[in-house]
Protein backbone atom coordinates (compact mmCIF):
# COMPACT_ATOMS: atom_id res chain seq x y z
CA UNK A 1 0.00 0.00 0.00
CA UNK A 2 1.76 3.61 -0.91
CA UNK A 3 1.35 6.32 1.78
CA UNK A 4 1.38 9.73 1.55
CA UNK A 5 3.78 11.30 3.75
CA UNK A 6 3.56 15.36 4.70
CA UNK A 7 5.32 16.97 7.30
CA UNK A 8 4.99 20.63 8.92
CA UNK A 9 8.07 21.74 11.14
CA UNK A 10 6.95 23.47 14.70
CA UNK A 11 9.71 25.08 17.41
CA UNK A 12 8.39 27.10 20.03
CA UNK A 13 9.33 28.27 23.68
CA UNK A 14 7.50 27.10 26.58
CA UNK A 15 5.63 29.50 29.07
CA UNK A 16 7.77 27.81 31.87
CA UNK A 17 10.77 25.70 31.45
CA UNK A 18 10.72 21.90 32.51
CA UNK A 19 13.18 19.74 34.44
CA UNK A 20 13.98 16.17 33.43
CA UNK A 21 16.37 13.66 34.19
CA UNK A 22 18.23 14.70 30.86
CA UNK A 23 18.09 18.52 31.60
CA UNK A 24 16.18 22.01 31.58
CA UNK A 25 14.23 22.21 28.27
CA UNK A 26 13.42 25.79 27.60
CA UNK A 27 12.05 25.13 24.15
CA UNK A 28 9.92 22.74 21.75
CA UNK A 29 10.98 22.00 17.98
CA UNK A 30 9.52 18.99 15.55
CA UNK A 31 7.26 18.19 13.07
CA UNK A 32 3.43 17.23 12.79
CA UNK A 33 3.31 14.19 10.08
CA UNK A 34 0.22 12.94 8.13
CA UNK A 35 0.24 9.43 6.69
CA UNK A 36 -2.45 9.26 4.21
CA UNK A 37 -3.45 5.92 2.52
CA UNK A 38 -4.67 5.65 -1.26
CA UNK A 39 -8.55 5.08 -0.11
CA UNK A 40 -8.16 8.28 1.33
CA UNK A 41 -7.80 6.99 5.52
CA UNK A 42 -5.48 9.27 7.25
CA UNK A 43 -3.41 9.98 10.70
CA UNK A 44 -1.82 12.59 12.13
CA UNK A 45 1.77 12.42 14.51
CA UNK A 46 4.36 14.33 15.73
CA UNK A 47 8.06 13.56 15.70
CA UNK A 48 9.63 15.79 18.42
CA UNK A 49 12.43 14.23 20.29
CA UNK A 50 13.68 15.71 23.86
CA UNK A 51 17.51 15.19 22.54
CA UNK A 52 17.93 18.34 20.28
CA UNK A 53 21.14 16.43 18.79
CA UNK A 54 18.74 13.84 16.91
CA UNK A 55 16.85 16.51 14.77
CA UNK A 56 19.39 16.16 12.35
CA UNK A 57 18.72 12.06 12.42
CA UNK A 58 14.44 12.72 11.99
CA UNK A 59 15.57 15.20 8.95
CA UNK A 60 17.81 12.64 7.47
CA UNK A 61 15.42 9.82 7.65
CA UNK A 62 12.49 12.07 6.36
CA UNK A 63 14.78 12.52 2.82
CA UNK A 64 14.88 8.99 2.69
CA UNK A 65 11.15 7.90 3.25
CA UNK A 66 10.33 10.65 0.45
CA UNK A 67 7.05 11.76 -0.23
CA UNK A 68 5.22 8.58 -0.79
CA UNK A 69 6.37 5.32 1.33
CA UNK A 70 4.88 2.33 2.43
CA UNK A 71 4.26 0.61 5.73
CA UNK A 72 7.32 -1.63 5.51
CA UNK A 73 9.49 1.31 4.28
CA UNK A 74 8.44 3.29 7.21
CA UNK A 75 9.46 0.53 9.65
CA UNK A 76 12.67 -0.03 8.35
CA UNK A 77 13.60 3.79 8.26
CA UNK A 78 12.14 4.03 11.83
């Protein structure tokens, strides 16, 4: 089945910074994803990961997948 893959970046500062167990994060940056099948079914995601070292690694692996994947090409990638 071939997928329709679309993507919409997002970064944004938060009202009030939180602690984890990694660090302060002062800040939010990633992307909302749609998957959209041929009959037309649909989902929405979000990649944004807490390490801001593996943006790069999301933008790399969204080049690959392209804009039209499949289920199996997704898991590999992912």
């Amino acid at each position: 089945m071939v997928l329709i893959f679309k993507k919409k970046s997002f970064s944004f500062k938060l009202i009030q910074p939180i602690q984890t167990s990694k660090g302060l994060i002062k800040s939010k940056e990633g992307w909302l994803i749609c998957l959209q099948s041929s009959s037309g079914r649909h989902g929405w995601g979000e990649v944004s990961p807490i390490n801001t070292k593996e943006i790069s690694k999301c933008e790399q692996i969204f080049k690959e997948i392209g804009e039209k994947t499949s289920c199996e090409e997704l898991e590999e990638k992912i």
